[in-house]
PDB file of N, CA and C in Angstrom:
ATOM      1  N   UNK A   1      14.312  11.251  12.336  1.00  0.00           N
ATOM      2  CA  UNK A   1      14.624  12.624  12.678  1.00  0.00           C
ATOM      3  C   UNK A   1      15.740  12.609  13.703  1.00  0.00           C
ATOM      4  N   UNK A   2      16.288  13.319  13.546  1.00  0.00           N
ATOM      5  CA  UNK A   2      17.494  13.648  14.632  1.00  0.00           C
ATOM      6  C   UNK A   2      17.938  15.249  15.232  1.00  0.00           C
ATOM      7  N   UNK A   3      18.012  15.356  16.574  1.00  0.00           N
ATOM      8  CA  UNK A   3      18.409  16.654  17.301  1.00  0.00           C
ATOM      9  C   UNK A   3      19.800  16.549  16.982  1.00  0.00           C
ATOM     10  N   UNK A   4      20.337  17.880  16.846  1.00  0.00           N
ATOM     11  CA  UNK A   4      21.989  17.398  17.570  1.00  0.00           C
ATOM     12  C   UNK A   4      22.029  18.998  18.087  1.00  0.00           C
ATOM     13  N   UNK A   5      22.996  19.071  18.891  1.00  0.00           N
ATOM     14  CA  UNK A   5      23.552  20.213  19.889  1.00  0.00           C
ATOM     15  C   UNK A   5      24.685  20.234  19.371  1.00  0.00           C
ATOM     16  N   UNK A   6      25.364  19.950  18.553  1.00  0.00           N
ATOM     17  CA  UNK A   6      26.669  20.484  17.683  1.00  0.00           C
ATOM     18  C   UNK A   6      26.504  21.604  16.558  1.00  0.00           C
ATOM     19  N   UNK A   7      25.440  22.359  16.844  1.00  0.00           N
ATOM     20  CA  UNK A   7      25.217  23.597  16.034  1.00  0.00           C
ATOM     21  C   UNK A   7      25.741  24.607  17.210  1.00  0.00           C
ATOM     22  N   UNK A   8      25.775  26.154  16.512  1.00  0.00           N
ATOM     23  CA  UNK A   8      26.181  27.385  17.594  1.00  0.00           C
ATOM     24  C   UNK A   8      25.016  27.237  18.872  1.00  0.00           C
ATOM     25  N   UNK A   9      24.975  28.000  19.311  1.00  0.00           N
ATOM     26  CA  UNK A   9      24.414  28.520  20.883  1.00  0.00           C
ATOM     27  C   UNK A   9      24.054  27.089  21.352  1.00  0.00           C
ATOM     28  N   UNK A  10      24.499  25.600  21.363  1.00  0.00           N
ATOM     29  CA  UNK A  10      23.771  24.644  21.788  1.00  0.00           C
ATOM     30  C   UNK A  10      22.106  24.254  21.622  1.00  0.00           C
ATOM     31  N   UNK A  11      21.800  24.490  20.421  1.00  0.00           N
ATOM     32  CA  UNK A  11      20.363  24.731  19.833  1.00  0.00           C
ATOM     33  C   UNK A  11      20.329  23.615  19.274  1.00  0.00           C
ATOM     34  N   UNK A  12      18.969  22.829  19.388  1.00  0.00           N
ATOM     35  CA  UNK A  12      18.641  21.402  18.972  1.00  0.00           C
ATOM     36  C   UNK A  12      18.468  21.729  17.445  1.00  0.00           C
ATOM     37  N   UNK A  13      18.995  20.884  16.813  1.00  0.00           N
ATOM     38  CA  UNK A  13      18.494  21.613  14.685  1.00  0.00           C
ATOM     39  C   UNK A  13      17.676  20.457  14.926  1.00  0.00           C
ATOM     40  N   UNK A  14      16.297  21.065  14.270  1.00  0.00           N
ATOM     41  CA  UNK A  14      15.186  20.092  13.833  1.00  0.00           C
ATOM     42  C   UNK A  14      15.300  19.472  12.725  1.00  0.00           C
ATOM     43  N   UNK A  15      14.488  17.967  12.114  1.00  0.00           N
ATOM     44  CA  UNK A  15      14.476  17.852  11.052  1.00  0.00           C
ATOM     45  C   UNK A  15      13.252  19.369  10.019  1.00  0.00           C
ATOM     46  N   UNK A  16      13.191  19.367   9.124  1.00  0.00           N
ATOM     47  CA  UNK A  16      12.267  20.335   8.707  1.00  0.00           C
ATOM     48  C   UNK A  16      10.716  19.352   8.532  1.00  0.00           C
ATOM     49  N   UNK A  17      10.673  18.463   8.327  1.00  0.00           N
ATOM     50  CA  UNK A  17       9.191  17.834   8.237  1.00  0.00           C
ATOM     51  C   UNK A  17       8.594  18.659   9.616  1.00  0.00           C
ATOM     52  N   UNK A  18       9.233  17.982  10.989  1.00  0.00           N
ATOM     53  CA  UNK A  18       8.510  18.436  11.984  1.00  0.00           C
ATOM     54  C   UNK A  18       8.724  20.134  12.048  1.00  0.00           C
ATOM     55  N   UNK A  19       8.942  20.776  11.680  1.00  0.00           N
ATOM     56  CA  UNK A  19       7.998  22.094  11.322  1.00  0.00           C
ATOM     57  C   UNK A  19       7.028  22.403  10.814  1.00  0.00           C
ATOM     58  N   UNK A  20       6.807  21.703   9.894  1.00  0.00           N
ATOM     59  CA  UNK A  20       5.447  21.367   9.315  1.00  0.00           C
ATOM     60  C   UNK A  20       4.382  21.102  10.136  1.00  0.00           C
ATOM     61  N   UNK A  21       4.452  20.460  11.096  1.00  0.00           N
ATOM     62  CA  UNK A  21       3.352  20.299  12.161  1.00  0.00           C
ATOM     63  C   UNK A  21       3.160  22.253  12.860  1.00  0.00           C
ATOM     64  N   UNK A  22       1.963  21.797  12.837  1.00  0.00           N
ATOM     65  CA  UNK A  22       1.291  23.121  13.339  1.00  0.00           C
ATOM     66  C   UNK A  22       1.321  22.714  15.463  1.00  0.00           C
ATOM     67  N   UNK A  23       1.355  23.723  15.739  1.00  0.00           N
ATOM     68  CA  UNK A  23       1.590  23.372  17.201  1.00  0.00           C
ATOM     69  C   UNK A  23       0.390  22.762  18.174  1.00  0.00           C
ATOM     70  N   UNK A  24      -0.386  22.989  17.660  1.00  0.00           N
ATOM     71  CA  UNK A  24      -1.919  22.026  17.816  1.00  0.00           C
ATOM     72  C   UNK A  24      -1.469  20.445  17.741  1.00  0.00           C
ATOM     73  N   UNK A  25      -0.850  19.987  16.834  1.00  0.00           N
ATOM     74  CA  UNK A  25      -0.720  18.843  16.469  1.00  0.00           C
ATOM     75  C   UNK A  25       0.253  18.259  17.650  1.00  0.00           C
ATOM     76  N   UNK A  26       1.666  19.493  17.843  1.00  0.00           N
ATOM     77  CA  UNK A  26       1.893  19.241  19.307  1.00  0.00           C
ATOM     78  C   UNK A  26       1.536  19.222  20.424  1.00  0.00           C
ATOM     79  N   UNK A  27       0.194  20.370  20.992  1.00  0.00           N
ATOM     80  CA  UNK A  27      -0.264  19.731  21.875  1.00  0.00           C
ATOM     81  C   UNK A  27      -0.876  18.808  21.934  1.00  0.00           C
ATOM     82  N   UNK A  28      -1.485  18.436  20.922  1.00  0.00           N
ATOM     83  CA  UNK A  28      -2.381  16.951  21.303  1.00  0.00           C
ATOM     84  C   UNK A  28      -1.441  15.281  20.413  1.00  0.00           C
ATOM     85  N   UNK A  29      -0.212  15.160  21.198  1.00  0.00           N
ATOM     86  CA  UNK A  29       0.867  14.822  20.596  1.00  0.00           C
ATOM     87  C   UNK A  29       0.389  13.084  20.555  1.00  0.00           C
ATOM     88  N   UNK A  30      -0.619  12.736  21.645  1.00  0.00           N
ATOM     89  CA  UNK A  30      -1.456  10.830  21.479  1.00  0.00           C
ATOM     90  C   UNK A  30      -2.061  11.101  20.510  1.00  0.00           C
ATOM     91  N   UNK A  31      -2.653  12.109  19.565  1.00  0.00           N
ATOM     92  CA  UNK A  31      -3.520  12.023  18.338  1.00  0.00           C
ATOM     93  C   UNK A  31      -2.959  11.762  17.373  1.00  0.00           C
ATOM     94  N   UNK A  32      -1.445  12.134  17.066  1.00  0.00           N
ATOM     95  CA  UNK A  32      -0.761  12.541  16.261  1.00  0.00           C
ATOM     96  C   UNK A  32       0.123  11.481  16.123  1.00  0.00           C
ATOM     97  N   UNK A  33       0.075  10.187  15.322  1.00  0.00           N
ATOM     98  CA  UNK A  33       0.666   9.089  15.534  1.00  0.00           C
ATOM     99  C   UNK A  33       2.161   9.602  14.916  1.00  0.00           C
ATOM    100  N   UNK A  34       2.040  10.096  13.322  1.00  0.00           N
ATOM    101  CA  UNK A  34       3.194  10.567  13.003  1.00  0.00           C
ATOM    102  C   UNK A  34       4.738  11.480  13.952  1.00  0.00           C
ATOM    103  N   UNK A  35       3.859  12.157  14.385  1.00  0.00           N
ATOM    104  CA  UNK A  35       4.423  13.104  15.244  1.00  0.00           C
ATOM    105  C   UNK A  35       5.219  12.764  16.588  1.00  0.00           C
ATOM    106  N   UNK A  36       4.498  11.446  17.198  1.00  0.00           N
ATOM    107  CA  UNK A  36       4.702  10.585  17.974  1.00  0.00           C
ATOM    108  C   UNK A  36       6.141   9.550  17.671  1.00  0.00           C
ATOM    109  N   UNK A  37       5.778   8.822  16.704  1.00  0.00           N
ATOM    110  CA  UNK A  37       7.091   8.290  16.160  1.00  0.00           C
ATOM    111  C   UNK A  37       8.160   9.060  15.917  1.00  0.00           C
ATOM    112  N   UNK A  38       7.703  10.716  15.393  1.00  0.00           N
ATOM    113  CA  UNK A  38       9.465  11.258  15.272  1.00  0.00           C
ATOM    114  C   UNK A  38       9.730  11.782  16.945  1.00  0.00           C
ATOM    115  N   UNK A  39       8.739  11.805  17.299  1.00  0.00           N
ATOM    116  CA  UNK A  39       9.787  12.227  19.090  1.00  0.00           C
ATOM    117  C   UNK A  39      10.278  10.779  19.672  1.00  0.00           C
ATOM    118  N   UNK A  40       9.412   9.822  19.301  1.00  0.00           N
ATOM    119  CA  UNK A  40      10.289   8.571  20.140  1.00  0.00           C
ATOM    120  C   UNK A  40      11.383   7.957  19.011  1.00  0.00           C
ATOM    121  N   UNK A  41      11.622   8.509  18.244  1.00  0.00           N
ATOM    122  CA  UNK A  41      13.001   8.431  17.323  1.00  0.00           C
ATOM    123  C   UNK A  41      14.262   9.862  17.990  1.00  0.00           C
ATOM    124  N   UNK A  42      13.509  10.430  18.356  1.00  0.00           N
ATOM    125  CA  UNK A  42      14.878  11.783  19.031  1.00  0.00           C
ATOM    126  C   UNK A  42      14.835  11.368  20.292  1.00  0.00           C
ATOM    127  N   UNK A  43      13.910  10.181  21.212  1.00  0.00           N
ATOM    128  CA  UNK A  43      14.378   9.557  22.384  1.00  0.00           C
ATOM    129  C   UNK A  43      15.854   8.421  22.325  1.00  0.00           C
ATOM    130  N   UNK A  44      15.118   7.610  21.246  1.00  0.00           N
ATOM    131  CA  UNK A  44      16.050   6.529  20.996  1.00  0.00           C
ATOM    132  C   UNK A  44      17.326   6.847  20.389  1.00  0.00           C
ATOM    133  N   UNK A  45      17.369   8.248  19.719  1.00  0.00           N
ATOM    134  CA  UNK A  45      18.539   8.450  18.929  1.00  0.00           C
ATOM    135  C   UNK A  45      19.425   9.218  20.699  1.00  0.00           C
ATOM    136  N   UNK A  46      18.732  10.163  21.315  1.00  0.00           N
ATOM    137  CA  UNK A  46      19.309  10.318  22.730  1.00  0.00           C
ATOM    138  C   UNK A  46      20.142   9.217  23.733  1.00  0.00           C
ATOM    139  N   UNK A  47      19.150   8.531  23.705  1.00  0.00           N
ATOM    140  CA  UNK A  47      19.684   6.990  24.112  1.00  0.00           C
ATOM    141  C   UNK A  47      20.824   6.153  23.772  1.00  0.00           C
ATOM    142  N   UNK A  48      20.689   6.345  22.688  1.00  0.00           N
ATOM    143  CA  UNK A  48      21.897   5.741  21.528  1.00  0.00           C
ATOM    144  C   UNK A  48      22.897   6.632  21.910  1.00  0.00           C
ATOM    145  N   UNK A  49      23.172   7.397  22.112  1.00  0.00           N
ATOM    146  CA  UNK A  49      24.040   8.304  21.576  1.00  0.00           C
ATOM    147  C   UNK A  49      24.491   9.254  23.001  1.00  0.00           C
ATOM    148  N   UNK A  50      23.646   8.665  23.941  1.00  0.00           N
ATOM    149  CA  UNK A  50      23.832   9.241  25.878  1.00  0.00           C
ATOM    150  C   UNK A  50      23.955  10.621  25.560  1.00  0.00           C
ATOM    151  N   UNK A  51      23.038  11.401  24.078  1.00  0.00           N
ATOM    152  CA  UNK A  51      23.251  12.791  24.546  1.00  0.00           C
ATOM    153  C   UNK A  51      21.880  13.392  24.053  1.00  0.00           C
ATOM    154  N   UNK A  52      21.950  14.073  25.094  1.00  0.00           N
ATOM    155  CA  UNK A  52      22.196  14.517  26.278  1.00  0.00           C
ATOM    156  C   UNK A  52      21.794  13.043  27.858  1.00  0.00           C
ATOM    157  N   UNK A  53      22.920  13.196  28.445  1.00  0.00           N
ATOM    158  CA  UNK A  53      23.374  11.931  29.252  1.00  0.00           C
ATOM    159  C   UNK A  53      22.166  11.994  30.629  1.00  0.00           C
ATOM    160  N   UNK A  54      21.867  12.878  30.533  1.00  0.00           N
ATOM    161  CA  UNK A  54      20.318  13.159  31.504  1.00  0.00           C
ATOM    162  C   UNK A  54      19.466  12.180  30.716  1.00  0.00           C
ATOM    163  N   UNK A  55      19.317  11.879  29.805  1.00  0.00           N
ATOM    164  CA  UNK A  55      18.173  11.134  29.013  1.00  0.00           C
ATOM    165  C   UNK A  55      17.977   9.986  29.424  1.00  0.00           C
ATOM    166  N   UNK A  56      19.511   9.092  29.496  1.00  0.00           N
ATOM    167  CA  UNK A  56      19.656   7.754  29.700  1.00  0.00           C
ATOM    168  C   UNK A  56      19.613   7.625  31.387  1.00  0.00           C
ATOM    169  N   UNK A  57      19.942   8.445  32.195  1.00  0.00           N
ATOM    170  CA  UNK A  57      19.818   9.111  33.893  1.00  0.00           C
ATOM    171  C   UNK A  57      18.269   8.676  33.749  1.00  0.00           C
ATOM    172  N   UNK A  58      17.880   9.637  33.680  1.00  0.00           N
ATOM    173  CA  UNK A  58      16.500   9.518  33.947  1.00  0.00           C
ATOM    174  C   UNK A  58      15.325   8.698  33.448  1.00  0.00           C
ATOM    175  N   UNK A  59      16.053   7.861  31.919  1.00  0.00           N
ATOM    176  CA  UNK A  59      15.125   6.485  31.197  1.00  0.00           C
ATOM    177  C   UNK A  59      15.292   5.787  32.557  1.00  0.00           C
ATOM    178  N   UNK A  60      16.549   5.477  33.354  1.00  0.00           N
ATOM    179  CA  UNK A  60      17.172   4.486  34.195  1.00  0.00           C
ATOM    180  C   UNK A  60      16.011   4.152  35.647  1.00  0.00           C
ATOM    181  N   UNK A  61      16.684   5.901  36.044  1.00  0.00           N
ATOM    182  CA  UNK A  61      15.540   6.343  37.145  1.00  0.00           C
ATOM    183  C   UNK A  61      14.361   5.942  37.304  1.00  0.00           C
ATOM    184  N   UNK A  62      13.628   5.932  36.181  1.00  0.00           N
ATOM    185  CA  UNK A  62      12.338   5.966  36.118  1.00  0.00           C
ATOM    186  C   UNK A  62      11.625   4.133  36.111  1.00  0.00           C
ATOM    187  N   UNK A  63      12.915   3.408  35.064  1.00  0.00           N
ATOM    188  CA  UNK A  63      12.559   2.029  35.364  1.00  0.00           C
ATOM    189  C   UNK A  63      12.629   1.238  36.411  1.00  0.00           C
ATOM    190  N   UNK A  64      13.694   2.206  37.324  1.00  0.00           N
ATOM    191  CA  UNK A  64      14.003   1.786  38.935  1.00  0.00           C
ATOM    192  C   UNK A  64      12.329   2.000  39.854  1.00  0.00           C
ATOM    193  N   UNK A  65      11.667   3.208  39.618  1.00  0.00           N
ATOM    194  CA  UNK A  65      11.303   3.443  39.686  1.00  0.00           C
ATOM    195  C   UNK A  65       9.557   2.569  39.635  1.00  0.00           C
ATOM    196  N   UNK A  66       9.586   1.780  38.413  1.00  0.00           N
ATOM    197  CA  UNK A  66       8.734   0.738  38.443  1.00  0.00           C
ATOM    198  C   UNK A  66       8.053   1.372  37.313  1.00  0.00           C
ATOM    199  N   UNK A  67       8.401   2.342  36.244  1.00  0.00           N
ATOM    200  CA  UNK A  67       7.177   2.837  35.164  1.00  0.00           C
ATOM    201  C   UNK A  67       8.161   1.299  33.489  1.00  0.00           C
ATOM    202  N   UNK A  68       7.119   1.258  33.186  1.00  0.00           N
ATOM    203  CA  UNK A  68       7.422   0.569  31.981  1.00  0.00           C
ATOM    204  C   UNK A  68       8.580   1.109  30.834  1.00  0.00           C
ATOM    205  N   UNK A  69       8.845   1.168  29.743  1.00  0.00           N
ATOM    206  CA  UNK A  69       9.586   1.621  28.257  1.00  0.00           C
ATOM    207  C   UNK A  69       8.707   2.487  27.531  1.00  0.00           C
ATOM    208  N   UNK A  70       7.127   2.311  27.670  1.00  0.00           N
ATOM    209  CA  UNK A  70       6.779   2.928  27.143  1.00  0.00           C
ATOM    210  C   UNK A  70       6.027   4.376  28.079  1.00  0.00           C
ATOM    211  N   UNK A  71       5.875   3.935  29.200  1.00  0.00           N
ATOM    212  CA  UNK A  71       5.343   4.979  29.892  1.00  0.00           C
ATOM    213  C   UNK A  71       6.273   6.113  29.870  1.00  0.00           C
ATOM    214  N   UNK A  72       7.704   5.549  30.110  1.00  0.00           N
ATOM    215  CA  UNK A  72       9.263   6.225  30.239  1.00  0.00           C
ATOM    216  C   UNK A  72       9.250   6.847  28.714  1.00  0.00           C
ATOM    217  N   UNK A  73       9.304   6.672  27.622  1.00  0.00           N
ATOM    218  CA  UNK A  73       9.280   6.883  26.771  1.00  0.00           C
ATOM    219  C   UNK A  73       7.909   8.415  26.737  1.00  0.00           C
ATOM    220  N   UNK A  74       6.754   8.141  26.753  1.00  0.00           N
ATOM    221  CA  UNK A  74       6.165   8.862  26.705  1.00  0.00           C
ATOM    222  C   UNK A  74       6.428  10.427  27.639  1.00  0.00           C
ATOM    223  N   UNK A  75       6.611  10.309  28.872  1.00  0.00           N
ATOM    224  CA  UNK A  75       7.094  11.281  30.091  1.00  0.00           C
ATOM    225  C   UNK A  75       8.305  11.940  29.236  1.00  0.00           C
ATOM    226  N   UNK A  76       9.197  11.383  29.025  1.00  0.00           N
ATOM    227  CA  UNK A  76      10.399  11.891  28.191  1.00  0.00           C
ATOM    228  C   UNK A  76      10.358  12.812  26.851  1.00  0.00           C
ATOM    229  N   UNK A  77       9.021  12.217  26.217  1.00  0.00           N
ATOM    230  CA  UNK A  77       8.317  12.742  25.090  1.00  0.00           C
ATOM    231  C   UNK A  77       7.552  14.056  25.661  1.00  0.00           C
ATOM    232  N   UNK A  78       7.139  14.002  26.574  1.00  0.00           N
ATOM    233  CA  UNK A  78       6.744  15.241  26.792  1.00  0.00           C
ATOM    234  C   UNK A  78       6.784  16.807  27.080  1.00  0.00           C
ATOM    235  N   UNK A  79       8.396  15.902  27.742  1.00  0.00           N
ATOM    236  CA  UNK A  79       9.799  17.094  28.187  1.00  0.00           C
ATOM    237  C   UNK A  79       9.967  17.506  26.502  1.00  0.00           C
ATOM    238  N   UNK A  80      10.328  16.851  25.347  1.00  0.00           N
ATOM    239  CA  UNK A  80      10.827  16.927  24.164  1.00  0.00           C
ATOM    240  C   UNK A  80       9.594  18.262  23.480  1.00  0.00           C
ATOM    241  N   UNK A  81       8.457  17.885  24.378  1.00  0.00           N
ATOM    242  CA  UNK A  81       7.200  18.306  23.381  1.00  0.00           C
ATOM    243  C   UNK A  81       7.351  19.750  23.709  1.00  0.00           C
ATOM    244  N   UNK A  82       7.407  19.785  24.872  1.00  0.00           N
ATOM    245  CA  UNK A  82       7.581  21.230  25.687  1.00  0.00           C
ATOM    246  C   UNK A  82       8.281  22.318  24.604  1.00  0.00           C
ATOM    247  N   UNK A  83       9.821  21.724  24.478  1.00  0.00           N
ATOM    248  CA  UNK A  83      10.479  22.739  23.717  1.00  0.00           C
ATOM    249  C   UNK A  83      10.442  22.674  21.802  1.00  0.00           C
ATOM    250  N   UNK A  84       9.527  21.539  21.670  1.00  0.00           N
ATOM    251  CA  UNK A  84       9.022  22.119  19.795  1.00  0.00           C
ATOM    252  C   UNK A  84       7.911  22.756  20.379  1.00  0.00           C
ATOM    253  N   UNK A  85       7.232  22.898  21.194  1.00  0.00           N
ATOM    254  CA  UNK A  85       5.726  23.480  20.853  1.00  0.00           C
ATOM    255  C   UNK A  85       6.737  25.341  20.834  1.00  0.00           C
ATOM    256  N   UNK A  86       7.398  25.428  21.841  1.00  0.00           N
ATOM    257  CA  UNK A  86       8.073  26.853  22.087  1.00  0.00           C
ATOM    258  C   UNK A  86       8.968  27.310  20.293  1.00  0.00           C
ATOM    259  N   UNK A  87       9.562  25.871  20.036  1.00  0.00           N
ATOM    260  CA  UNK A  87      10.385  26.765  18.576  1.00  0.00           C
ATOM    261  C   UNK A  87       9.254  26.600  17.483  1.00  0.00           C
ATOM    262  N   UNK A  88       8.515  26.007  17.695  1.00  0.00           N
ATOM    263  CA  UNK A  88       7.815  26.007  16.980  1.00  0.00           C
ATOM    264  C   UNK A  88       6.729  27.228  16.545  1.00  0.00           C
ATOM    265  N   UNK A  89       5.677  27.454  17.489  1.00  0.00           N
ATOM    266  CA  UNK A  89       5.066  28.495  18.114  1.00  0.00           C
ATOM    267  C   UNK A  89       5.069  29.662  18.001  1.00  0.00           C
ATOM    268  N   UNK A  90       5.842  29.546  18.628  1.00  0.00           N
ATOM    269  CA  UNK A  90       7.042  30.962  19.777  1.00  0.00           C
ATOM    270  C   UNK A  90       7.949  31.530  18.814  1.00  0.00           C
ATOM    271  N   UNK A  91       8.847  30.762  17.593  1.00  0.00           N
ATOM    272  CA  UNK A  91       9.840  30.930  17.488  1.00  0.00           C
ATOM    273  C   UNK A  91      11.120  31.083  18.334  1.00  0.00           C
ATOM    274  N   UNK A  92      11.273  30.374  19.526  1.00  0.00           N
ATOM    275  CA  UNK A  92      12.370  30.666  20.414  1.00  0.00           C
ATOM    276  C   UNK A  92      13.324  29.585  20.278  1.00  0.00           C
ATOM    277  N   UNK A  93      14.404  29.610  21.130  1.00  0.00           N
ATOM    278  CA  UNK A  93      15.403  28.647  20.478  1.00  0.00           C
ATOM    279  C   UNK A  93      15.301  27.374  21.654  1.00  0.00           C
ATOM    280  N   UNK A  94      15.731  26.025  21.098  1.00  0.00           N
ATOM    281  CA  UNK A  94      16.089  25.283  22.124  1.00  0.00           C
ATOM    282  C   UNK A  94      16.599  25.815  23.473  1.00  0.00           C
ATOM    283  N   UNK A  95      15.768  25.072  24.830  1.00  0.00           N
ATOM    284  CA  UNK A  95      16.028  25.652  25.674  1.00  0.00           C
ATOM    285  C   UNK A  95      16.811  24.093  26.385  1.00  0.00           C
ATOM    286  N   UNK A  96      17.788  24.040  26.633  1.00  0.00           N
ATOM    287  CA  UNK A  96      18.856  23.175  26.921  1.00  0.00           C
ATOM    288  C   UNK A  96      18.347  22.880  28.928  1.00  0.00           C
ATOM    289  N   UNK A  97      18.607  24.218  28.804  1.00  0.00           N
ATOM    290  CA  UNK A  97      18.152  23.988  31.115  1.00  0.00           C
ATOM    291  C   UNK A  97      17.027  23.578  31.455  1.00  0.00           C
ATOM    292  N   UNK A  98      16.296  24.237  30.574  1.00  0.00           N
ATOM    293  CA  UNK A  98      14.599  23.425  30.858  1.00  0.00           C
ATOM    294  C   UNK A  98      14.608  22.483  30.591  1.00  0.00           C
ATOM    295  N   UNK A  99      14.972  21.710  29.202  1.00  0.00           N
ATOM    296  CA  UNK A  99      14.462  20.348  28.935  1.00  0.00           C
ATOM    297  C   UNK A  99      15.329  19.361  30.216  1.00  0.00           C
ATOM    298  N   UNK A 100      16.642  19.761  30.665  1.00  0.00           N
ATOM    299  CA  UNK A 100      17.283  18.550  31.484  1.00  0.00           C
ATOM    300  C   UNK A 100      16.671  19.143  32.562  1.00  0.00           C
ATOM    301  N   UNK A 101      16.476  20.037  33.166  1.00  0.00           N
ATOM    302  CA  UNK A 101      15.401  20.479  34.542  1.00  0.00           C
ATOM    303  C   UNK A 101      14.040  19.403  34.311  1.00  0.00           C
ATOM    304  N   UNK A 102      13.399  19.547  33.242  1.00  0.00           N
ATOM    305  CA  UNK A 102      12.009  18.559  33.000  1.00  0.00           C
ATOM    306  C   UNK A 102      12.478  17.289  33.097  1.00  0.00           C
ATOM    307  N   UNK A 103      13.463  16.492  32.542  1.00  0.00           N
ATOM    308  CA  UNK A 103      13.896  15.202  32.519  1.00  0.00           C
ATOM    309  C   UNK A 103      14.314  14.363  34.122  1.00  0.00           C
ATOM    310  N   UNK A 104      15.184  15.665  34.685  1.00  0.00           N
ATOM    311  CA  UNK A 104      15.276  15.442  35.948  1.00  0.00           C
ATOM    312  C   UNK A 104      13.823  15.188  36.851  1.00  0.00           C
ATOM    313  N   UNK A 105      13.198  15.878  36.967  1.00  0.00           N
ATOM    314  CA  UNK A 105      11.805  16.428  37.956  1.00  0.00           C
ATOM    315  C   UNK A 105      11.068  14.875  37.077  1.00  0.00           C
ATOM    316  N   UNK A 106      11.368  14.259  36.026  1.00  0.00           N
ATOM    317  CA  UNK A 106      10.296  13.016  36.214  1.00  0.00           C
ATOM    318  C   UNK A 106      10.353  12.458  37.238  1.00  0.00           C
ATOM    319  N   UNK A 107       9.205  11.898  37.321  1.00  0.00           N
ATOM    320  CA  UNK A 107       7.325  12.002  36.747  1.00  0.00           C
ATOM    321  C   UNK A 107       6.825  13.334  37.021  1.00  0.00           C
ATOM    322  N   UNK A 108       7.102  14.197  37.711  1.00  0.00           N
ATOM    323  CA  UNK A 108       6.322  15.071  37.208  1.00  0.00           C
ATOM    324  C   UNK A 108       6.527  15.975  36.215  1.00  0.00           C
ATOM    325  N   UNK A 109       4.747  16.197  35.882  1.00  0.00           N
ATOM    326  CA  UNK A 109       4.765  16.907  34.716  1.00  0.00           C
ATOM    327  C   UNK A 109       5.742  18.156  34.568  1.00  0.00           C
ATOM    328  N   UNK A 110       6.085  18.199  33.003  1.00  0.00           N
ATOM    329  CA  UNK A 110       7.096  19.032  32.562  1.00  0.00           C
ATOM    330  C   UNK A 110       6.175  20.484  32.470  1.00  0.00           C
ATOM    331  N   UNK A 111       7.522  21.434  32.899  1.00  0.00           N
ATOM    332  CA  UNK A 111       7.243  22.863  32.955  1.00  0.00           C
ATOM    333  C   UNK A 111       7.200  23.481  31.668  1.00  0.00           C
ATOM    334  N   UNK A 112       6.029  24.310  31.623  1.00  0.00           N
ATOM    335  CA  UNK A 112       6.112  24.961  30.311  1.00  0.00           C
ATOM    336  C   UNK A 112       7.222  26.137  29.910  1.00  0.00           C
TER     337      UNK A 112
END
């Protein structure tokens, strides 16, 4: 799966599988192994790709920091989870300030 921000208003385009998930499945996103692998595929594709460049900032931060790849990974996943549970849900659009506001503020938990 892949985000990109090269659509209008700076809006993440989803793949369409993960619409298919019902937002339940996002909140309880450790149950959901599938669901799990496509957000740590829109980490690594972030990573890859330094965009959004807060991603690789704050993977950095956080290993300075003393948390593992996967703990970092997960925290990061959660910022990600924040804004599908909202387009998902909600119907609202990628929210660009929140998710790098959440990425920044790791470890702590991300704002709904």
């Amino acid at each position: 799966m892949y985000f990109s921000r090269n659509i209008k208003n700076s809006s993440w385009f989803l793949d369409i599988d993960v619409l298919n998930y019902t937002a339940q499945n996002i909140a309880t996103m450790d149950t959901n192994e599938k669901l799990r692998e496509e957000i740590f595929e829109i980490i690594n594709n972030q990573l890859s790709l330094n965009d959004p460049p807060e991603t690789k900032t704050t993977f950095d931060k956080l290993l300075k920091q003393g948390y593992d790849d996967f703990q970092i990974t997960q925290m990061i996943g959660k910022c990600i989870s924040v804004e599908l549970f909202d387009v998902i849900k909600h119907g609202k659009s990628y929210n660009n300030e929140r998710y790098i506001m959440n990425l920044i503020a790791l470890p702590k938990e991300p704002f709904d």
